[in-house]
Each structure stands twice: as C-alpha cells, then as structure tokens.
N, C-alpha and C. Protein backbone atom coordinates (compact mmCIF):
# COMPACT_ATOMS: atom_id res chain seq x y z
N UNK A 1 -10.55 -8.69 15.67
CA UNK A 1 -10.90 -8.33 14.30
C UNK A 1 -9.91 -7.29 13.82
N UNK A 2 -9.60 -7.57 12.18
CA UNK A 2 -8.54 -6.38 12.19
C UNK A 2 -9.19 -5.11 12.03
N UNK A 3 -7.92 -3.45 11.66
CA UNK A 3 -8.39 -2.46 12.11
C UNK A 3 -8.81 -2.28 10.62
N UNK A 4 -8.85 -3.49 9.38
CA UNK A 4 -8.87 -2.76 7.93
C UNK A 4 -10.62 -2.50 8.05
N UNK A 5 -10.75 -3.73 6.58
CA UNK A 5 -12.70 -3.40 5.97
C UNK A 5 -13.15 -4.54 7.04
N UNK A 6 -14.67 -4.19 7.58
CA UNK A 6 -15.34 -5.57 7.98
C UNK A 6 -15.76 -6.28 7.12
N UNK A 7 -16.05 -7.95 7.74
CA UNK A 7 -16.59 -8.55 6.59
C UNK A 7 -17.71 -7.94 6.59
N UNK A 8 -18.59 -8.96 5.45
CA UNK A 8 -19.76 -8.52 5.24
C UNK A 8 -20.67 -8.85 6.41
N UNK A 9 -20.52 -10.24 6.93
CA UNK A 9 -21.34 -10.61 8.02
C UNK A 9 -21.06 -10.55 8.94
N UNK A 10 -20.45 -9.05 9.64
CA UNK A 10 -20.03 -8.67 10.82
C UNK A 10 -21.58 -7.30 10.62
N UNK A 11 -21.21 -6.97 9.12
CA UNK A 11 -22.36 -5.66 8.38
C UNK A 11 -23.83 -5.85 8.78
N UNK A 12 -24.12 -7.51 8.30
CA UNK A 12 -25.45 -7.79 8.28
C UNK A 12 -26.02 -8.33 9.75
N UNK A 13 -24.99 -8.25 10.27
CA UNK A 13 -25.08 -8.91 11.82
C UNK A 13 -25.56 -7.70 12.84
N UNK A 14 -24.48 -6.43 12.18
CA UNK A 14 -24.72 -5.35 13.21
C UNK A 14 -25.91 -4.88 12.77
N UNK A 15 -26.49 -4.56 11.57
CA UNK A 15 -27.50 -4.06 10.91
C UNK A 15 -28.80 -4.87 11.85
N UNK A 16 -28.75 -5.58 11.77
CA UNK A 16 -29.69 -6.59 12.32
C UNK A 16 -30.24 -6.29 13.32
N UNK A 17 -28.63 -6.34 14.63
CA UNK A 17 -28.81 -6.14 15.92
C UNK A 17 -29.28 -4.61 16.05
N UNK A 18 -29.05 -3.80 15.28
CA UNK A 18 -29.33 -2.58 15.79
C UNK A 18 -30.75 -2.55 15.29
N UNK A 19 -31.84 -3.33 14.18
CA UNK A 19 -32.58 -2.93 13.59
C UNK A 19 -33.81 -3.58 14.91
N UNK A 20 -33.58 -4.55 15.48
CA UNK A 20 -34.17 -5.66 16.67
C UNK A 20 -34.24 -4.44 17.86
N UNK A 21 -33.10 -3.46 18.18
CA UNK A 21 -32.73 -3.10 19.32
C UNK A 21 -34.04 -1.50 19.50
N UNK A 22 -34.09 -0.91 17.87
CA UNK A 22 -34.27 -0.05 17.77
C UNK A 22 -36.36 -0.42 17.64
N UNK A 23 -36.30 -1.96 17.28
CA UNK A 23 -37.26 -1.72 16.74
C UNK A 23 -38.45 -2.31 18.10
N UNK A 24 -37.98 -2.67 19.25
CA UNK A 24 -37.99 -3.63 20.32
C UNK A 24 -38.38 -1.93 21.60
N UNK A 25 -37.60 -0.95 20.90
CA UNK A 25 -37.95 0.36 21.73
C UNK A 25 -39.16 0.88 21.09
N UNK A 26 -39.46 1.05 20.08
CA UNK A 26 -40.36 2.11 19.04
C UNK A 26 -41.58 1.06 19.21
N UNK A 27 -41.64 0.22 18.56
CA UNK A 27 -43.19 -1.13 18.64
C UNK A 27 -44.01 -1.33 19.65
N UNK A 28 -45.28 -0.88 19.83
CA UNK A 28 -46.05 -1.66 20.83
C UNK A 28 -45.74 -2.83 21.16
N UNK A 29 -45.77 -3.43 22.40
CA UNK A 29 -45.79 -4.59 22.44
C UNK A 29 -47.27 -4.94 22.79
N UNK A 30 -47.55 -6.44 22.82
CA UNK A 30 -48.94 -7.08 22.61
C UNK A 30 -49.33 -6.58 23.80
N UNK A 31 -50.76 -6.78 24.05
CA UNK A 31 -50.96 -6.34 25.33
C UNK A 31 -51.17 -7.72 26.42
N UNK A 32 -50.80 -7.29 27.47
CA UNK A 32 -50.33 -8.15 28.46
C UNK A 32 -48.85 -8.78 28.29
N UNK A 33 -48.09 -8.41 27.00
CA UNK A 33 -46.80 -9.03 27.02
C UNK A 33 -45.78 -7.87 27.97
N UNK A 34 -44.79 -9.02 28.29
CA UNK A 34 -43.78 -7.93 29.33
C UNK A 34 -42.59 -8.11 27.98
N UNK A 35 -41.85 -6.76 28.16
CA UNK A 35 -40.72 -6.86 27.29
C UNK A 35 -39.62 -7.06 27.78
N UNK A 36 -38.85 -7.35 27.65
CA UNK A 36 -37.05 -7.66 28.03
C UNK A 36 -36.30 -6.76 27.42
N UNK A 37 -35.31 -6.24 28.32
CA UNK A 37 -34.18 -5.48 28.69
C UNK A 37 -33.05 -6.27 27.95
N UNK A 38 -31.74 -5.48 27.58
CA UNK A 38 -30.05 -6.66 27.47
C UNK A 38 -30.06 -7.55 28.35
N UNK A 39 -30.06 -7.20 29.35
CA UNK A 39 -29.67 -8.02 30.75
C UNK A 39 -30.73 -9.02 31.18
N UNK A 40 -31.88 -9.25 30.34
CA UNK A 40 -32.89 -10.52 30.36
C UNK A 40 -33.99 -10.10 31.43
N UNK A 41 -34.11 -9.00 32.28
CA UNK A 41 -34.53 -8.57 33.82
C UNK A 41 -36.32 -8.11 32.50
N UNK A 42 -37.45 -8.64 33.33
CA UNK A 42 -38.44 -8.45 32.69
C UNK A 42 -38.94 -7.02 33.61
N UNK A 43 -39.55 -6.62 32.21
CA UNK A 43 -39.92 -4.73 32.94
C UNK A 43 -41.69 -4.70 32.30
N UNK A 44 -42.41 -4.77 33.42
CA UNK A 44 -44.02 -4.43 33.74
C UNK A 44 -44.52 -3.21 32.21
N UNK A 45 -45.48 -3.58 31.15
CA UNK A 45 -45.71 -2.93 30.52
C UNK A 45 -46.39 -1.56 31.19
N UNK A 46 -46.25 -0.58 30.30
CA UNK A 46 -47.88 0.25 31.04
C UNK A 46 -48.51 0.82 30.24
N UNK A 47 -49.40 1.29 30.48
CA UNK A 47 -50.83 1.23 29.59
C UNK A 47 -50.92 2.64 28.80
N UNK A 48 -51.39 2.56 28.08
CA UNK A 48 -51.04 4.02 27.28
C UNK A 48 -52.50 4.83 27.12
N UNK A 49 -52.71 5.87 27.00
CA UNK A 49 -54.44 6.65 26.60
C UNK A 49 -55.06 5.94 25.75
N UNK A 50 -54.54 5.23 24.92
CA UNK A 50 -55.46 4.47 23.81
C UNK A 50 -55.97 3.43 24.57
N UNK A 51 -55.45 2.64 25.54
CA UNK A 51 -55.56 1.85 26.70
C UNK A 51 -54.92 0.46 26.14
N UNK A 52 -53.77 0.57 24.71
CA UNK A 52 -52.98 -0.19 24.35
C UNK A 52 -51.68 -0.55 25.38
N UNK A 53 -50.95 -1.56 26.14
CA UNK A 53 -50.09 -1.53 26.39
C UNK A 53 -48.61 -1.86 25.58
N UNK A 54 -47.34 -0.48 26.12
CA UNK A 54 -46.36 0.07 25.30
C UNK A 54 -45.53 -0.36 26.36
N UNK A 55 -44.03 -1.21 25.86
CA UNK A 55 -43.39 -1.56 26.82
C UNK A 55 -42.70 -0.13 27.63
N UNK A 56 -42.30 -0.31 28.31
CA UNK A 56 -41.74 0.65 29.58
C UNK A 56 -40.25 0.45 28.91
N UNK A 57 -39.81 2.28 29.10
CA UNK A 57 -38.75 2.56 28.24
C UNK A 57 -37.75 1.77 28.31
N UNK A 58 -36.62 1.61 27.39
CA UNK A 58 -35.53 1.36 27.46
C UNK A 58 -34.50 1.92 28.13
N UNK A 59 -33.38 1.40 28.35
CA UNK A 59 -32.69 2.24 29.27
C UNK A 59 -32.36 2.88 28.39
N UNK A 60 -31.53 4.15 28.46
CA UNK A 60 -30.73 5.06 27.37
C UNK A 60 -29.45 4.51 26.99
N UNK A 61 -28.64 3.17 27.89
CA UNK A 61 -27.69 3.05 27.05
C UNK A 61 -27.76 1.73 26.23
N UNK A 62 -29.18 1.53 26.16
CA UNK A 62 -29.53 0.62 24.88
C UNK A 62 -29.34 1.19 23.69
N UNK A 63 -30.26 2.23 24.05
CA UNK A 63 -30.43 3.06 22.85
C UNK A 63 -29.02 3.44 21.77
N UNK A 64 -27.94 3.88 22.80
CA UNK A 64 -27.13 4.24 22.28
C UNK A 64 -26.06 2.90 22.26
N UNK A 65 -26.25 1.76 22.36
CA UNK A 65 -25.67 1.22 21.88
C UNK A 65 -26.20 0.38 20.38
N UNK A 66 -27.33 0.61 20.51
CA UNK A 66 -28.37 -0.01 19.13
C UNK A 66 -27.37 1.49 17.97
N UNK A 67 -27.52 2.71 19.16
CA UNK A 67 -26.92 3.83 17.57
C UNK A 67 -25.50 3.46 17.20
N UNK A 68 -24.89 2.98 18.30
CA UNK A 68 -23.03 2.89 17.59
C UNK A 68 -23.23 1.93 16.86
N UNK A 69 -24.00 0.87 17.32
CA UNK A 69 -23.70 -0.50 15.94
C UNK A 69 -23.98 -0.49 14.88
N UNK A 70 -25.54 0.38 14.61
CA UNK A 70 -25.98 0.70 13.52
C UNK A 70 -24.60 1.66 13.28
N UNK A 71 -23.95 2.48 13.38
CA UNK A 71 -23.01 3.50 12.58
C UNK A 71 -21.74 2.57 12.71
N UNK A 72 -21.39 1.55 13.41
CA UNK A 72 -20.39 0.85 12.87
C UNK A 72 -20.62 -0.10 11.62
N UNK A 73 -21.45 -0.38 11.46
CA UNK A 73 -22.31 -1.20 10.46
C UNK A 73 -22.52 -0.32 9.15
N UNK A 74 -22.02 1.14 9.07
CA UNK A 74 -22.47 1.88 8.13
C UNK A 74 -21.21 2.16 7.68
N UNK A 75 -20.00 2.68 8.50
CA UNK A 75 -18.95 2.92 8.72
C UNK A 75 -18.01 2.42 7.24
N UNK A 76 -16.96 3.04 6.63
CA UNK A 76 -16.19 2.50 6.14
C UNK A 76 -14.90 3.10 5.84
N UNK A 77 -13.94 2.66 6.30
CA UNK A 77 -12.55 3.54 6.59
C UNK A 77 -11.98 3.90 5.31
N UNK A 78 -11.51 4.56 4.77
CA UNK A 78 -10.88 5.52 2.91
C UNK A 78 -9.79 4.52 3.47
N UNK A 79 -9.72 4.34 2.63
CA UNK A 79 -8.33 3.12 2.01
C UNK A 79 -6.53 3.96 1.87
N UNK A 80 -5.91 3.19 3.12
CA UNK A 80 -4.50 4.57 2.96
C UNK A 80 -3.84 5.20 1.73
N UNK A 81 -3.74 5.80 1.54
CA UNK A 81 -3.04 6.37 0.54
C UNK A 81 -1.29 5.98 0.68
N UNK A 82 -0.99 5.29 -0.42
CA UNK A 82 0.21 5.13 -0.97
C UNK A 82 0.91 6.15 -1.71
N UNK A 83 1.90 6.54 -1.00
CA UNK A 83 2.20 7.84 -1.96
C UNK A 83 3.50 7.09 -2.45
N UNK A 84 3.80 7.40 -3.88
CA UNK A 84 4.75 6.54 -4.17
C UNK A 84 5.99 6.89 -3.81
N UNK A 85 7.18 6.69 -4.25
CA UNK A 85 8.42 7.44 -3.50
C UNK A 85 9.04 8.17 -4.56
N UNK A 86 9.40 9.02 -4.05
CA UNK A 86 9.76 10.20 -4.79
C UNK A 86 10.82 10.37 -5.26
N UNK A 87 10.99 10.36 -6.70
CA UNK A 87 12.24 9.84 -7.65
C UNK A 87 12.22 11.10 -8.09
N UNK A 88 14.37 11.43 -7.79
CA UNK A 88 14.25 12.43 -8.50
C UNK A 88 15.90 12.32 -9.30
N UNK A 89 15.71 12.89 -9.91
CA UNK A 89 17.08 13.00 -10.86
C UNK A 89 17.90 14.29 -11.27
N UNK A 90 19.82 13.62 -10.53
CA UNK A 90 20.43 15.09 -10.85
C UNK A 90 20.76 15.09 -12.75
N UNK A 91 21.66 16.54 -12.46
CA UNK A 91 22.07 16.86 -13.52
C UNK A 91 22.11 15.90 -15.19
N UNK A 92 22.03 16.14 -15.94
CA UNK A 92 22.83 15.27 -17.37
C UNK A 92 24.32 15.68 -17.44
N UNK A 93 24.97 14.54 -17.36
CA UNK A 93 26.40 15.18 -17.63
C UNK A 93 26.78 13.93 -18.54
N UNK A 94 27.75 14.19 -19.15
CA UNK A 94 28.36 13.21 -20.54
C UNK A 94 30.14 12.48 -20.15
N UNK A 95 29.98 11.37 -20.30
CA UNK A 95 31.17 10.59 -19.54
C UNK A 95 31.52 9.45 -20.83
N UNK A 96 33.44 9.40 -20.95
CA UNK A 96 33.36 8.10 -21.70
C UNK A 96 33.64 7.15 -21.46
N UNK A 97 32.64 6.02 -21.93
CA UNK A 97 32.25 4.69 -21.19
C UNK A 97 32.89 3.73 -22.64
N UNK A 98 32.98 2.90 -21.74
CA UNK A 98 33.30 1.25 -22.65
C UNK A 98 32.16 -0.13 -22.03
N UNK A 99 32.22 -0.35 -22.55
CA UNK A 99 31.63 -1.99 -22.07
C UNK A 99 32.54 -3.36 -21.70
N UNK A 100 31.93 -4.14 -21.53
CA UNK A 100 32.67 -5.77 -20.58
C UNK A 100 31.40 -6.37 -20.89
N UNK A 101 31.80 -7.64 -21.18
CA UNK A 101 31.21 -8.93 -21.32
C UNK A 101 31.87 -10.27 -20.58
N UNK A 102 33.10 -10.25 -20.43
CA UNK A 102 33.72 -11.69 -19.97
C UNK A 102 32.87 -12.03 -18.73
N UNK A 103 32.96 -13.34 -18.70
CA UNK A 103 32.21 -13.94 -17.08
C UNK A 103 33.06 -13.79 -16.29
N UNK A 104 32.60 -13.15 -15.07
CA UNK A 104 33.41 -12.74 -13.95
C UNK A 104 32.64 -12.66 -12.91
N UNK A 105 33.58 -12.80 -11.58
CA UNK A 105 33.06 -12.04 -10.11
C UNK A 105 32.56 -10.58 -10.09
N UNK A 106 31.53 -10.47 -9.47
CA UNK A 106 31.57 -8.90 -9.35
C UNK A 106 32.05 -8.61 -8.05
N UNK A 107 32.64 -7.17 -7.92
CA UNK A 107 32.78 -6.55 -6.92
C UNK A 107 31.56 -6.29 -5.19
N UNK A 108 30.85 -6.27 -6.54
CA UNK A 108 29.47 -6.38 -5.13
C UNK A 108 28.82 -7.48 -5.12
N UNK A 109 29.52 -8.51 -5.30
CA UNK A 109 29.10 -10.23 -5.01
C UNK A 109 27.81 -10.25 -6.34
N UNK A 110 28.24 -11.33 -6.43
CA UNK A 110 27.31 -12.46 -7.59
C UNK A 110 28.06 -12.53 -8.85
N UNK A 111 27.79 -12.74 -9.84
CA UNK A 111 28.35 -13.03 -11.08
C UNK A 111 27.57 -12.55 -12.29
N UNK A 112 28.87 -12.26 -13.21
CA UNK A 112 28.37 -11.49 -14.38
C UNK A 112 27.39 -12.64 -15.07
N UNK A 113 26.15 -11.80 -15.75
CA UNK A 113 25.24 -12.62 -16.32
C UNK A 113 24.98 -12.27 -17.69
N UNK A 114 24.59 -12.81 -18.38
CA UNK A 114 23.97 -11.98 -20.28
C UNK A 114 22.87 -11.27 -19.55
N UNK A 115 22.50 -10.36 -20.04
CA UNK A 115 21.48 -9.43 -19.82
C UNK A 115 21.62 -8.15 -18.36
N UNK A 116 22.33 -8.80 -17.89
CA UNK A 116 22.12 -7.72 -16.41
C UNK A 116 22.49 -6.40 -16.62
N UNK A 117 21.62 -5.64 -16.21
CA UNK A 117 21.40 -4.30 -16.20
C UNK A 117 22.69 -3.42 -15.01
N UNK A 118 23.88 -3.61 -14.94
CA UNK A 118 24.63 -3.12 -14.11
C UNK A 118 25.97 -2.20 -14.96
N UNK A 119 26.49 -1.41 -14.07
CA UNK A 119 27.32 -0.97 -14.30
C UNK A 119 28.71 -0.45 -13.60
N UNK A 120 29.54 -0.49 -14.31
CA UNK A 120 31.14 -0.57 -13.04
C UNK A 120 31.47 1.22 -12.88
N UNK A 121 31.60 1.35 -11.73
CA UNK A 121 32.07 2.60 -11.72
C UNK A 121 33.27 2.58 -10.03
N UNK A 122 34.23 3.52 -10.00
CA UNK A 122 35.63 3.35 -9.38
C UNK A 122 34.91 3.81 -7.70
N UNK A 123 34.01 5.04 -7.93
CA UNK A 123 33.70 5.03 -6.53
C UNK A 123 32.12 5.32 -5.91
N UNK A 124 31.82 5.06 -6.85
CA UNK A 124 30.06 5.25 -6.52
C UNK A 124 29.90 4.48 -5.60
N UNK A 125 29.01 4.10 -4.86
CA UNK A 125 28.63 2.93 -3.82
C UNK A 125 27.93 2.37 -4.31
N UNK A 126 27.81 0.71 -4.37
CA UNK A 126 27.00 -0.21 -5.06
C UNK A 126 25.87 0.30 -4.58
N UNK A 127 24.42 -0.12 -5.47
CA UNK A 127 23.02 -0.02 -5.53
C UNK A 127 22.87 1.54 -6.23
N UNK A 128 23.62 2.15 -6.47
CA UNK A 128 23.38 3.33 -6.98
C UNK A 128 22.97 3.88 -8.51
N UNK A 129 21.73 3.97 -8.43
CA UNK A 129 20.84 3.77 -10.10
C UNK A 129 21.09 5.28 -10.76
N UNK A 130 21.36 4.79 -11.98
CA UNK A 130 22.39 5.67 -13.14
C UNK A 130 21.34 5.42 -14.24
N UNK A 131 20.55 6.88 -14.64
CA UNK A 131 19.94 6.71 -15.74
C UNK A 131 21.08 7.15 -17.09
N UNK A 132 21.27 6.14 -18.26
CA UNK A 132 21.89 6.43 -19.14
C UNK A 132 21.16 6.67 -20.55
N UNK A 133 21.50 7.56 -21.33
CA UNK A 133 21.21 7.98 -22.64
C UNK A 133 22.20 8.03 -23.75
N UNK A 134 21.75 7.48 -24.46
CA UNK A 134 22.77 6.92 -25.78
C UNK A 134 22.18 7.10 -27.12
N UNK A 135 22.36 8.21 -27.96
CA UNK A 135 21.69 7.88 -29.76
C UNK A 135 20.26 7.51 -29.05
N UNK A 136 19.73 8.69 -28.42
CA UNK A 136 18.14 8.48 -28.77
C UNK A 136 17.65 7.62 -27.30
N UNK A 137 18.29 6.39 -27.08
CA UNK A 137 17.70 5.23 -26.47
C UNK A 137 18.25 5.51 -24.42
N UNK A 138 17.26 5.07 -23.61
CA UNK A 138 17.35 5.13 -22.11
C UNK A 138 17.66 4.10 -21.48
N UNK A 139 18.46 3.79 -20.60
CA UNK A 139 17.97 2.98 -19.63
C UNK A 139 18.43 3.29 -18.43
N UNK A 140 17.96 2.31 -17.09
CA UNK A 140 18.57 2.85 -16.01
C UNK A 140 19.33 1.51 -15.18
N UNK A 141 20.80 1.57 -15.02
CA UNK A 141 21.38 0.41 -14.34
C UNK A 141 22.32 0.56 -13.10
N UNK A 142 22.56 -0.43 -12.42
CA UNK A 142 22.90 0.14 -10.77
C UNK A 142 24.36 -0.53 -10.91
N UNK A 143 25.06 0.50 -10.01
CA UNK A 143 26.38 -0.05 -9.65
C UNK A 143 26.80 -0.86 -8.81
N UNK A 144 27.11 -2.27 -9.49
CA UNK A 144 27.50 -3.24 -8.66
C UNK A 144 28.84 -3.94 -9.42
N UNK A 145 29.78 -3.32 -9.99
CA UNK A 145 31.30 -3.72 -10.16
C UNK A 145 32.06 -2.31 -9.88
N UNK A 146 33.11 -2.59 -10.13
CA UNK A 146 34.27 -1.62 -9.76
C UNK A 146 35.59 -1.56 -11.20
N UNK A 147 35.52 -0.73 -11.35
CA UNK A 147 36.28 -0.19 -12.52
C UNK A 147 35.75 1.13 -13.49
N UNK A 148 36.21 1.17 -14.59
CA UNK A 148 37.04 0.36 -15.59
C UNK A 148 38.59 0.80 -15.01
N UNK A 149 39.54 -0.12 -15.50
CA UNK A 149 40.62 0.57 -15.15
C UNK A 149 41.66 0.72 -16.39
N UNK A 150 41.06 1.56 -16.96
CA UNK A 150 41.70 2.36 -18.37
C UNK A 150 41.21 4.15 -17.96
N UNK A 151 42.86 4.44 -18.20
CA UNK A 151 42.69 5.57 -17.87
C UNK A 151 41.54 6.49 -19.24
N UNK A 152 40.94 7.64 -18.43
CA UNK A 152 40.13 8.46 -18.92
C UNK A 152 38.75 8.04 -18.88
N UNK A 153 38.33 6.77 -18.75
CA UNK A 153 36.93 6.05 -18.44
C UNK A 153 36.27 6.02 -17.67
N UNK A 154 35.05 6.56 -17.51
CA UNK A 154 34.07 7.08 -16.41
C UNK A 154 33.50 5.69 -15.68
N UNK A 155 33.02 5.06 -17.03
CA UNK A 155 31.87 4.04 -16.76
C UNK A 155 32.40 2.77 -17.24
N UNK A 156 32.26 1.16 -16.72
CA UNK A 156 32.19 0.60 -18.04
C UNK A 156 30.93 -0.49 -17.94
N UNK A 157 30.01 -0.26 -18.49
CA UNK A 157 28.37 -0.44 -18.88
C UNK A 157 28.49 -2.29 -19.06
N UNK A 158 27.68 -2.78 -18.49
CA UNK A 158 27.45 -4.52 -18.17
C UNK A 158 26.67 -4.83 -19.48
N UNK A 159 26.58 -5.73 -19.72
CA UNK A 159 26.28 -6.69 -20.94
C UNK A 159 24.48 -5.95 -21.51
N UNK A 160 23.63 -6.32 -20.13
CA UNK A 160 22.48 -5.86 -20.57
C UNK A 160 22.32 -4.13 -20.94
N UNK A 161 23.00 -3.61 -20.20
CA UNK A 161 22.56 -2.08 -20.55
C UNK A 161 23.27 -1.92 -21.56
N UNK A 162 24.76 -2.04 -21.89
CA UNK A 162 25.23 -2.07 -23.26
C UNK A 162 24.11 -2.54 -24.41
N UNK A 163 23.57 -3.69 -24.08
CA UNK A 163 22.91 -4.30 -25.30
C UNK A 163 21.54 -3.15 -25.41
N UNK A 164 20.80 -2.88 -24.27
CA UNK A 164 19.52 -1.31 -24.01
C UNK A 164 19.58 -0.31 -24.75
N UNK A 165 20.95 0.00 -24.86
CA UNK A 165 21.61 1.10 -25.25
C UNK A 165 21.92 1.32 -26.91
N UNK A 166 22.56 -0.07 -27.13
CA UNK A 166 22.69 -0.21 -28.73
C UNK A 166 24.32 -0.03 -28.83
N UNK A 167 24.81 -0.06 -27.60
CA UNK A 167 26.32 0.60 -27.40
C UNK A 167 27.54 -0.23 -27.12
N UNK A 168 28.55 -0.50 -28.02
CA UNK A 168 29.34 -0.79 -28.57
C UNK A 168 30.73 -0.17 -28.75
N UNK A 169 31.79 -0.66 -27.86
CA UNK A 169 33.04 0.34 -27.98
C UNK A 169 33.01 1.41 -27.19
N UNK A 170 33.87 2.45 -27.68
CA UNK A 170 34.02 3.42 -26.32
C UNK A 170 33.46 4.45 -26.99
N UNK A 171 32.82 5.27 -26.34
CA UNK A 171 32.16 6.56 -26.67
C UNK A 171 31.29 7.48 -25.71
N UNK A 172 30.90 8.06 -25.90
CA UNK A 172 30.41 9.75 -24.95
C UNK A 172 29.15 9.05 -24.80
N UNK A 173 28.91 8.86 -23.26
CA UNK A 173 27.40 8.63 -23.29
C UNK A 173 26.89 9.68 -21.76
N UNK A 174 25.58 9.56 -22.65
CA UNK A 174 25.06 10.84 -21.22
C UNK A 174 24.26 10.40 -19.88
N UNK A 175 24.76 10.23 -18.70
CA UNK A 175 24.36 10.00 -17.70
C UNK A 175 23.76 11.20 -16.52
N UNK A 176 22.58 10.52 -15.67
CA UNK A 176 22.34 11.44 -14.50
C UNK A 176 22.27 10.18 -13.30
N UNK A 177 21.86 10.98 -12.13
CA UNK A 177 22.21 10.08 -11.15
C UNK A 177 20.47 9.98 -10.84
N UNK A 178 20.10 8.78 -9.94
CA UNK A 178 18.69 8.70 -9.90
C UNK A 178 19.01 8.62 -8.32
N UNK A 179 18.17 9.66 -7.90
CA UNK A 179 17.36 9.26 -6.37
C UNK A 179 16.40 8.79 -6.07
C-alpha cells in the first residue's frame, strides 16, 4: 500500500476490525458461550458475582493491536508542502537592442518561429531568462541564439518578445536577469 492517503475501505475495514476487537473484550458473553482468541484457541468463560458468565481476558496484545488499527484508521498524513522555487531577480540595467525576424537556425538548435519568446545575446548561456521592459510593457524571454553582430548591441529580441514588447527598431530597452 502506498505511503500517501488510505483508501476509504482500508478506513472502514480498520474501523470495523478494531470496533469487533474492542467490543469482543468489553461484552458479556452469553452464558455457557466460550469466546475466541486471534489465534482461534477457545478460552473457558468464568463466572462473575452477578453469576453472569464474562469471557476470560484478552491477551494484552489484542488489545493493543485493536488500539493501533483503530488510530491507523483515524490517522491522516498533512499533505507535503510544495514550496515553490524561489525566483529572484538582479539589477535593472538599460541595453540597446534591435530585433530579427528572418527564418533561421538557431544557435541553441531548433528554428526561428512567429511568436517565440527568445532572445540572442553574444555570451550568456542558452536557457537564461531575461526579464525585459519597454514603454510601460514586460516580458520575460530566454537565450537561445547568438548575436547581434552590429557593433554597440546588447540584445537582439526574437519575433515574439519584440511583438510583447511593442518594439520595433533599435532602441534602449531595460533588462534584469531572472534566477
């Protein structure tokens, strides 16, 4: 069984067994009846002052196994906690970027697409997420080409984040780095 939730009818099963186990110790039994043990071994009633016969005790590790089932049966493990991962972001600094559209190879394998959220930079290491800010508007896109190769150009921004952005031509846009 796994270590998560039980089913339900593992619940109503143990509930049961412990309610039979507990209730098989506490109950008169009829008189002249013999009661049974786990192990099936029949045990001689004996007679009580009222002159009712009460079965002859249980062993003690009935008892305590009637108590673990009942408390496994009650039992319910807090659900793990997911802590999410912890994003953090350096500095704002301002870089000038251009854009690209032609269909091409990328540097970090696959091919340029309409919409993709990427961006070329000379030595960042691909997968590396770049939140950008432009006139108001955010987005965040990862480095998977290599360039631009015009001198003075930081960035040059892929089809989709250009289009995120509203950004067009070359100009000052403000970037941080995302961890």
């Amino acid at each position: 069984m796994s270590r998560g939730r039980r089913p339900w009818s593992f619940v109503v099963t143990s509930i049961a067994a412990a309610t039979m186990l507990l209730a098989s110790a506490a109950v008169p039994a009829v008189a002249g009846a013999a009661s049974m043990t786990l192990n099936t071994r029949p045990t001689a009633p004996t007679i009580g002052a009222t002159g009712s016969a009460t079965p002859s005790r249980p062993p003690a590790r009935i008892a305590r196994a009637a108590y673990r089932i009942a408390n496994l049966a009650r039992k319910t493990r807090p659900a793990p906690r997911r802590l999410a991962p912890a994003v953090s972001y350096g500095p704002w600094r301002t870089a000038l970027c251009s854009w690209y559209n032609e269909p091409q190879g990328l540097a970090g394998g696959g091919y340029l697409r309409p919409g993709m959220m990427i961006v070329a930079h000379k030595t960042l290491p691909f997968g590396t997420r770049i939140q950008f800010s432009y006139r108001g508007r955010s987005c965040i896109a990862v480095v998977m080409d290599r360039g631009p190769y015009v001198g003075g150009r930081e960035f040059d921004l892929g089809p989709g984040t250009a289009a995120a952005l509203r950004f067009d031509g070359v100009d000052q846009v403000s970037y941080r780095l995302v961890y």
